[in-house]
PDB file of N, CA and C in Angstrom:
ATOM      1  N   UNK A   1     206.553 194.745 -10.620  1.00  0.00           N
ATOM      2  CA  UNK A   1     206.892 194.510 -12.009  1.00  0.00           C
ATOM      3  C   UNK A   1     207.583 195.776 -12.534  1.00  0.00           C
ATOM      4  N   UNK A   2     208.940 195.992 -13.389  1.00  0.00           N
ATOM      5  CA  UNK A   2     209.277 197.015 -13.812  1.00  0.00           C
ATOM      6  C   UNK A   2     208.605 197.227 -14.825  1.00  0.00           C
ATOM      7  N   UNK A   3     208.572 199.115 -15.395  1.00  0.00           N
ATOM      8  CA  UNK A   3     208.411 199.868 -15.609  1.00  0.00           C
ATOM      9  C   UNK A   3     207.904 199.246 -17.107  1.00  0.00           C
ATOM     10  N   UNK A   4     209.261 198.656 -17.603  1.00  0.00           N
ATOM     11  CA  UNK A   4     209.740 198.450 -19.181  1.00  0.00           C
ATOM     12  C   UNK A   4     209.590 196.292 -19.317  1.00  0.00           C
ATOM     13  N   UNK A   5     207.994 196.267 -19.285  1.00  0.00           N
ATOM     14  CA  UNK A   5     207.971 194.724 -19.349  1.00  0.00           C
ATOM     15  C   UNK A   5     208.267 194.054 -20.726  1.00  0.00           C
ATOM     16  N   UNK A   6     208.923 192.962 -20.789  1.00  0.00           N
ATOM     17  CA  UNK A   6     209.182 192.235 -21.871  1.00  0.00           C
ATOM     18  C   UNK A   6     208.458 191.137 -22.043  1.00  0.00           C
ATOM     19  N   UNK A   7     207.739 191.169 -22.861  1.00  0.00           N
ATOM     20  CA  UNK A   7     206.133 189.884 -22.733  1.00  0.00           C
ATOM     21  C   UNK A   7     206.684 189.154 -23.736  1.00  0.00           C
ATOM     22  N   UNK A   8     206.586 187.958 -23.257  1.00  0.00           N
ATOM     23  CA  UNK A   8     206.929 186.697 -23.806  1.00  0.00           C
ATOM     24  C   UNK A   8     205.509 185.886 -24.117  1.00  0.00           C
ATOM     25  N   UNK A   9     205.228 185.057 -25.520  1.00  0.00           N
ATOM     26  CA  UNK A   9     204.362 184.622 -26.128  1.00  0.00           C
ATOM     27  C   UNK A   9     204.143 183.266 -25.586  1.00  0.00           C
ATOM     28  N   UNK A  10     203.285 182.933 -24.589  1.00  0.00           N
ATOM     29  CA  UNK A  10     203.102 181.532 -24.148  1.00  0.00           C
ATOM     30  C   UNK A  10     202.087 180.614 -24.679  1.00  0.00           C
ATOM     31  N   UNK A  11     201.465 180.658 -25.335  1.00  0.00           N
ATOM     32  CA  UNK A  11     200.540 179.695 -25.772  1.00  0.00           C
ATOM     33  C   UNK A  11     199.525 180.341 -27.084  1.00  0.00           C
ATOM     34  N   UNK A  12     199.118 179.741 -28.012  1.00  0.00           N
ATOM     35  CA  UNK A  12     198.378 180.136 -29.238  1.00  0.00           C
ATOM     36  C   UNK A  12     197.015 179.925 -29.403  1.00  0.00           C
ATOM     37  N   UNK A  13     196.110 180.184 -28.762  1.00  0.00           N
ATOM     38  CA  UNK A  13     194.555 179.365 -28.857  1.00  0.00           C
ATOM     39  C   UNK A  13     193.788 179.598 -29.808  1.00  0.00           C
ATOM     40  N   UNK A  14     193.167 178.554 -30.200  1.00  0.00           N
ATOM     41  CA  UNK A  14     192.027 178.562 -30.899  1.00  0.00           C
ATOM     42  C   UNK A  14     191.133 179.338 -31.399  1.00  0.00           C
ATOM     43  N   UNK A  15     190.340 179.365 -29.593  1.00  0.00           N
ATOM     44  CA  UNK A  15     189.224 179.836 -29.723  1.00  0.00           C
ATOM     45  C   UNK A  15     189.556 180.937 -28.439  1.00  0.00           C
ATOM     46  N   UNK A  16     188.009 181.421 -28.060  1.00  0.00           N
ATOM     47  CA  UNK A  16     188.381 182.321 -27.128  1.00  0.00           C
ATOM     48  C   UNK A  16     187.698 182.058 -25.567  1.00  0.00           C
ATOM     49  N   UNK A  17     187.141 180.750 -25.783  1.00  0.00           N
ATOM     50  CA  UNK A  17     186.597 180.220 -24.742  1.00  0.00           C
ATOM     51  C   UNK A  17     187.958 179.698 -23.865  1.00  0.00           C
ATOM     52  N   UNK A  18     189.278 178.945 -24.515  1.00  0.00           N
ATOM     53  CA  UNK A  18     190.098 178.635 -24.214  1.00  0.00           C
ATOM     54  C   UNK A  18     191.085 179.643 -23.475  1.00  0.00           C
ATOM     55  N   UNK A  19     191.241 180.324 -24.788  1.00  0.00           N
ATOM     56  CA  UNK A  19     192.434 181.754 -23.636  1.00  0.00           C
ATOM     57  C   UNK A  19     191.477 182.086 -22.466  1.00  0.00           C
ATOM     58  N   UNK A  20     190.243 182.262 -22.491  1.00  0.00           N
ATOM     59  CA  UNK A  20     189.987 182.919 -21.838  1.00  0.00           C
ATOM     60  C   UNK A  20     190.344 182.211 -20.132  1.00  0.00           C
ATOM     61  N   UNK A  21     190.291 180.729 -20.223  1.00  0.00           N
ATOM     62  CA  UNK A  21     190.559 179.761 -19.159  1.00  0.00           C
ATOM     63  C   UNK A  21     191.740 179.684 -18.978  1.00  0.00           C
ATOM     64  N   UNK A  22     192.787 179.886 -19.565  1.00  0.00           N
ATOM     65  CA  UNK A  22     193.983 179.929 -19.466  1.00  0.00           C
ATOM     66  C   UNK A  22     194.444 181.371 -18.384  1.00  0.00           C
ATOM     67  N   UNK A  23     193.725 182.672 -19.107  1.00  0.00           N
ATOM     68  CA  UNK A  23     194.073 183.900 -18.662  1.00  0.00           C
ATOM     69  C   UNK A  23     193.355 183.871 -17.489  1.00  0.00           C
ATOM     70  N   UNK A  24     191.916 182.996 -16.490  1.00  0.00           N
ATOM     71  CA  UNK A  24     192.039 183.304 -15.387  1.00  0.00           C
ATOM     72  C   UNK A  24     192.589 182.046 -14.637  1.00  0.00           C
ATOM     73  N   UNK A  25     193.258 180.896 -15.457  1.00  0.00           N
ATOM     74  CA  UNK A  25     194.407 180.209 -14.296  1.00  0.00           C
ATOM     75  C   UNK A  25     195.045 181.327 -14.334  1.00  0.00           C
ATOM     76  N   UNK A  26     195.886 181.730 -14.785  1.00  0.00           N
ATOM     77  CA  UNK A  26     197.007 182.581 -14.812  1.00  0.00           C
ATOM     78  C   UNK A  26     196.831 183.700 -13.729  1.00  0.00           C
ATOM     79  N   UNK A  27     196.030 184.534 -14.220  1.00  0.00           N
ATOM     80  CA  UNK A  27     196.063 185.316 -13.254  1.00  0.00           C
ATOM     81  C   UNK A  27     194.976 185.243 -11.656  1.00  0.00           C
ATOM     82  N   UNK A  28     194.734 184.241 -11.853  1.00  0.00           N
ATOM     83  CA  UNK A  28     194.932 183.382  -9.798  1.00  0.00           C
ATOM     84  C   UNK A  28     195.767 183.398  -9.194  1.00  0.00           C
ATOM     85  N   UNK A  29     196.549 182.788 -10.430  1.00  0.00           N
ATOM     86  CA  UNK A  29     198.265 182.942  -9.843  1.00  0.00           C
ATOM     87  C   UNK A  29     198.934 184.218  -9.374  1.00  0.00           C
ATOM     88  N   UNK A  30     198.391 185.843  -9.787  1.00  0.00           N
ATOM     89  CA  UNK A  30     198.978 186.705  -9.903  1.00  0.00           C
ATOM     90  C   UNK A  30     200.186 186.803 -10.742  1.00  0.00           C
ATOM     91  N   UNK A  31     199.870 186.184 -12.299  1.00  0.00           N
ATOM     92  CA  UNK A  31     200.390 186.354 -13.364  1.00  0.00           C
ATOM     93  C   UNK A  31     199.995 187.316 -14.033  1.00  0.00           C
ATOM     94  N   UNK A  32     200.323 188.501 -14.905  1.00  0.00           N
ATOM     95  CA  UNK A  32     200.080 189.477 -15.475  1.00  0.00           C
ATOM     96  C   UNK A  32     199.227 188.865 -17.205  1.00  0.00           C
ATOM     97  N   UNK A  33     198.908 188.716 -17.520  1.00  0.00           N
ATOM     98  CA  UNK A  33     198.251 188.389 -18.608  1.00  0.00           C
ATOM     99  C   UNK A  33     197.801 189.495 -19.942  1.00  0.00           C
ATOM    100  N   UNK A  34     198.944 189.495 -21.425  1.00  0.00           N
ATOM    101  CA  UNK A  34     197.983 189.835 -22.200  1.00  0.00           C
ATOM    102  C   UNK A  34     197.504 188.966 -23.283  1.00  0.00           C
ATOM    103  N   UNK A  35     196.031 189.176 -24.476  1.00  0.00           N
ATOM    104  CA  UNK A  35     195.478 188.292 -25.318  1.00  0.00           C
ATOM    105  C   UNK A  35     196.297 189.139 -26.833  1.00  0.00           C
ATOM    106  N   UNK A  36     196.894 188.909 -27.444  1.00  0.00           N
ATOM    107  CA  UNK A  36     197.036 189.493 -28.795  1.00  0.00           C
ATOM    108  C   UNK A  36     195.813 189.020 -29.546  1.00  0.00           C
ATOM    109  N   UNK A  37     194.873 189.369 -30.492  1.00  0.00           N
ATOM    110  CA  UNK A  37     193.993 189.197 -31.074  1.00  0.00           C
ATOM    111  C   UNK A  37     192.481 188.782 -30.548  1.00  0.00           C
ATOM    112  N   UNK A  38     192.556 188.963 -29.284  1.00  0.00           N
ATOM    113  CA  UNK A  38     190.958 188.751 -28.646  1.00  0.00           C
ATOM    114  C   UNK A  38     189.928 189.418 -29.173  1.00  0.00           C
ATOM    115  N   UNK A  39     189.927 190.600 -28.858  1.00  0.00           N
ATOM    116  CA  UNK A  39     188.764 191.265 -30.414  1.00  0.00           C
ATOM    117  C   UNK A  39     188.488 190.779 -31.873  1.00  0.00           C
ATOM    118  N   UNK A  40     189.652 190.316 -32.131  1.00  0.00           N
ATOM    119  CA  UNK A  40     189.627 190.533 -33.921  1.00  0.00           C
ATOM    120  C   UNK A  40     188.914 189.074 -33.981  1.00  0.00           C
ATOM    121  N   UNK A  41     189.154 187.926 -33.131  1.00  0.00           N
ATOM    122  CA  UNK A  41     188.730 186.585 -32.914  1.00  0.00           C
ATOM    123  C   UNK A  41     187.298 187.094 -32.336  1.00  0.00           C
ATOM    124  N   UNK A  42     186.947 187.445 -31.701  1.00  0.00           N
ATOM    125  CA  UNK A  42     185.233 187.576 -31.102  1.00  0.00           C
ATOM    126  C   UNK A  42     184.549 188.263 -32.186  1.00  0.00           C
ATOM    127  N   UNK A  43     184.891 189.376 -33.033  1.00  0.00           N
ATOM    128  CA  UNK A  43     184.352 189.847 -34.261  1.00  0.00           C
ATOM    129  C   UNK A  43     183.863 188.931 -34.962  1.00  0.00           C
ATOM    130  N   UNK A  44     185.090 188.146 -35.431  1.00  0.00           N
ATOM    131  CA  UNK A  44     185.361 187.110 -36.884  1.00  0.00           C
ATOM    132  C   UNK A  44     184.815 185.776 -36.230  1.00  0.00           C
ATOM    133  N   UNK A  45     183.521 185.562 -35.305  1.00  0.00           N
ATOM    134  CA  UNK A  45     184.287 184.249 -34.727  1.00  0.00           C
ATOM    135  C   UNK A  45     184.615 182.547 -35.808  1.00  0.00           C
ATOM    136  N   UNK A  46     183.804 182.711 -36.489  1.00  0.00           N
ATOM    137  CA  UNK A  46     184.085 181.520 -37.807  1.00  0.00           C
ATOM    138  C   UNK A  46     184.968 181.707 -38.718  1.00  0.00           C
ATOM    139  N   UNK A  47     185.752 182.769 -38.647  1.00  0.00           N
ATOM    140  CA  UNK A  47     186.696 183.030 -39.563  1.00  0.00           C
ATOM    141  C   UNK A  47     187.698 181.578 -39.260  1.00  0.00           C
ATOM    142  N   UNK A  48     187.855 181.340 -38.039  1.00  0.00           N
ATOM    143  CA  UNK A  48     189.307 179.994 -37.711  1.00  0.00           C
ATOM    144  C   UNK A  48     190.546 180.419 -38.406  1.00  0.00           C
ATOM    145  N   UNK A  49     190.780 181.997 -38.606  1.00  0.00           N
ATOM    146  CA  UNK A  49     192.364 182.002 -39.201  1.00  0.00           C
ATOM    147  C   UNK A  49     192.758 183.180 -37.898  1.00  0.00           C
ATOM    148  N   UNK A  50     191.856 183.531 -37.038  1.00  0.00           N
ATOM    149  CA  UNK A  50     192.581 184.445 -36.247  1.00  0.00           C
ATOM    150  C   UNK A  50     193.222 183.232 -34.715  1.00  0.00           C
ATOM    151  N   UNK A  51     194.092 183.414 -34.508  1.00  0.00           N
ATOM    152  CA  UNK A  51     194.768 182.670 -33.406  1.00  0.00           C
ATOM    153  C   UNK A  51     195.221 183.449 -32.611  1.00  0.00           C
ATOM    154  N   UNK A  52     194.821 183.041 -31.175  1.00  0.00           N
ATOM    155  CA  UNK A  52     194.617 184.348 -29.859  1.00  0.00           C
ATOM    156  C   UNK A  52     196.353 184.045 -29.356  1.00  0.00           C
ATOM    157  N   UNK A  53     197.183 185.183 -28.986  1.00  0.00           N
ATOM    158  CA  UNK A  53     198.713 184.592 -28.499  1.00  0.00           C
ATOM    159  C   UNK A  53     198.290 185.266 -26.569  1.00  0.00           C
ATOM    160  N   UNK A  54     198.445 184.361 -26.201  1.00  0.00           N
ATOM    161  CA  UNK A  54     198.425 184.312 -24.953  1.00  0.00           C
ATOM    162  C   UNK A  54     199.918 184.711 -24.396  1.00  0.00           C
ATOM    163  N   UNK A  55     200.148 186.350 -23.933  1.00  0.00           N
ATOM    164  CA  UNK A  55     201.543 186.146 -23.797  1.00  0.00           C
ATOM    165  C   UNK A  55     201.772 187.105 -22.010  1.00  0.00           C
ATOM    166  N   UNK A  56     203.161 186.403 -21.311  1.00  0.00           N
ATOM    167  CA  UNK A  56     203.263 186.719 -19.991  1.00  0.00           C
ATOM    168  C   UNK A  56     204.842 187.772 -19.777  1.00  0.00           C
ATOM    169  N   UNK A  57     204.772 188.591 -18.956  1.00  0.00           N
ATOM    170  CA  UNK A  57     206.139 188.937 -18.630  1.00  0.00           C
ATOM    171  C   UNK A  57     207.191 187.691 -18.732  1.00  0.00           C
ATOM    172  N   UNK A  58     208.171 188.247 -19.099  1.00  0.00           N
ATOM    173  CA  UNK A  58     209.342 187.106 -19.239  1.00  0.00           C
ATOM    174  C   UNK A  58     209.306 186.881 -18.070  1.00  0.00           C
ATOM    175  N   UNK A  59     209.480 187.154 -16.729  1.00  0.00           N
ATOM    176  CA  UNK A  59     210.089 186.765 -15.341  1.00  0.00           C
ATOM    177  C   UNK A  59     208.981 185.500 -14.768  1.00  0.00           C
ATOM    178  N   UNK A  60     207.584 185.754 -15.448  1.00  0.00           N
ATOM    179  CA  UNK A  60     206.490 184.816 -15.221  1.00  0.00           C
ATOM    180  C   UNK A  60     207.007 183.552 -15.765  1.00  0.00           C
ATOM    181  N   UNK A  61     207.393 183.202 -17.439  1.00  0.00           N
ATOM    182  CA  UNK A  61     207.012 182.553 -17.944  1.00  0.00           C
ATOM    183  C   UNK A  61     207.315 181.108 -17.782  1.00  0.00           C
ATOM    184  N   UNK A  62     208.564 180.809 -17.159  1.00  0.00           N
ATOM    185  CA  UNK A  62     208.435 179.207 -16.229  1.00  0.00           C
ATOM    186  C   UNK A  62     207.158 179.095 -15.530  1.00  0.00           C
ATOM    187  N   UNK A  63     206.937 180.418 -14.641  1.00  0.00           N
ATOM    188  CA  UNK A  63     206.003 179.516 -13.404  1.00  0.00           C
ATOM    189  C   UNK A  63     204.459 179.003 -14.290  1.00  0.00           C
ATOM    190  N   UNK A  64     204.532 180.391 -15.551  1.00  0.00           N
ATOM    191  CA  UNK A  64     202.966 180.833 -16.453  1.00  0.00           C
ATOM    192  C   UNK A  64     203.449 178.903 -17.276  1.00  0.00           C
ATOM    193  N   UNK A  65     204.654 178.460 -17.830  1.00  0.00           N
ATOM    194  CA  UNK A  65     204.596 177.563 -18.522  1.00  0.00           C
ATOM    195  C   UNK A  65     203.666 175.848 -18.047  1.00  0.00           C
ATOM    196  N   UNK A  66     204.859 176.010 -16.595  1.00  0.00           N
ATOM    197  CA  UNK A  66     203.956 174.928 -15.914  1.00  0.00           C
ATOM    198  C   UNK A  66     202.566 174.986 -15.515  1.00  0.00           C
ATOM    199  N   UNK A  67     202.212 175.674 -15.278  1.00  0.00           N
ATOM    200  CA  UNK A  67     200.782 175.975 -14.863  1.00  0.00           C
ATOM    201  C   UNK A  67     200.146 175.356 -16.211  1.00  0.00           C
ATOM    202  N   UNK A  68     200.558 175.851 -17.333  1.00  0.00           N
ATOM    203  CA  UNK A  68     199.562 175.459 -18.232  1.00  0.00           C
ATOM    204  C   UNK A  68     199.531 174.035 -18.627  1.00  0.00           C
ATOM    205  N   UNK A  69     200.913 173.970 -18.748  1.00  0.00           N
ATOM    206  CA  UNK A  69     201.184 172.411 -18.808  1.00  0.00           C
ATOM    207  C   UNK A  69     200.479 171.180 -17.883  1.00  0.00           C
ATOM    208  N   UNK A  70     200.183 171.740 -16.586  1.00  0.00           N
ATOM    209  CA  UNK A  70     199.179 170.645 -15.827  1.00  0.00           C
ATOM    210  C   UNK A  70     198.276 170.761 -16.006  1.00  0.00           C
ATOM    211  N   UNK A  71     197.686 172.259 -16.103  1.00  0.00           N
ATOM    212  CA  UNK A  71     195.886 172.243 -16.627  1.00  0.00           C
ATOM    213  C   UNK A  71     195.879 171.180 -17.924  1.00  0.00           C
ATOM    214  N   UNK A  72     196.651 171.477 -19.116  1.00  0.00           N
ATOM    215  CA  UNK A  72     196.379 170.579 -20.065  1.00  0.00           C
ATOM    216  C   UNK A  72     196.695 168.883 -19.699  1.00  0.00           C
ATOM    217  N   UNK A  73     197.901 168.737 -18.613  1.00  0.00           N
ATOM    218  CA  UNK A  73     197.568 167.492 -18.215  1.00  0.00           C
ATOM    219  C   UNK A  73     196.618 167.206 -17.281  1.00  0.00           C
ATOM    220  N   UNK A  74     195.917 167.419 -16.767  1.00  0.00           N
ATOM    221  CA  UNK A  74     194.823 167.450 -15.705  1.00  0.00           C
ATOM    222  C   UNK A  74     195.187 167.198 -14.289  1.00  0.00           C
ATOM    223  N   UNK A  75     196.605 168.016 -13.809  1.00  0.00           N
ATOM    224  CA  UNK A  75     196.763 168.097 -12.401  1.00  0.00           C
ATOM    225  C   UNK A  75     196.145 169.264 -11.835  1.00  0.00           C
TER     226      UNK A  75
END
């Protein structure tokens, strides 16, 4: 992976039970994975206004897109 990564925003979750299933499909795959707001959501957890951004290196984000796309369809 170079030096200077450009992370692209793939998915918005809920909760944090969710990213969190998302971030280890992903990185099974040997997808790089970061959570924008995972703390501030486990603090607050009833708040429901913090939304976790699940985001991947750009060079991932086809392979990171489909992946998610079948988990949510159930392949």
């Amino acid at each position: 992976m170079p030096e200077q990564t450009n992370w692209k925003e793939l998915k918005i979750c809920m909760d944090s039970m969710e990213a969190q299933l998302i971030r280890g499909l992903l990185e099974s795959e040997d997808i790089p994975v970061q959570m924008d707001n995972i703390n501030m959501h486990d603090l607050l957890p009833g708040v429901g206004l913090i939304n976790i951004k699940i985001l991947v290196p750009e060079e991932y984000f086809e392979k990171a897109e489909k992946l998610v796309r079948e988990f949510y369809d159930g392949q």
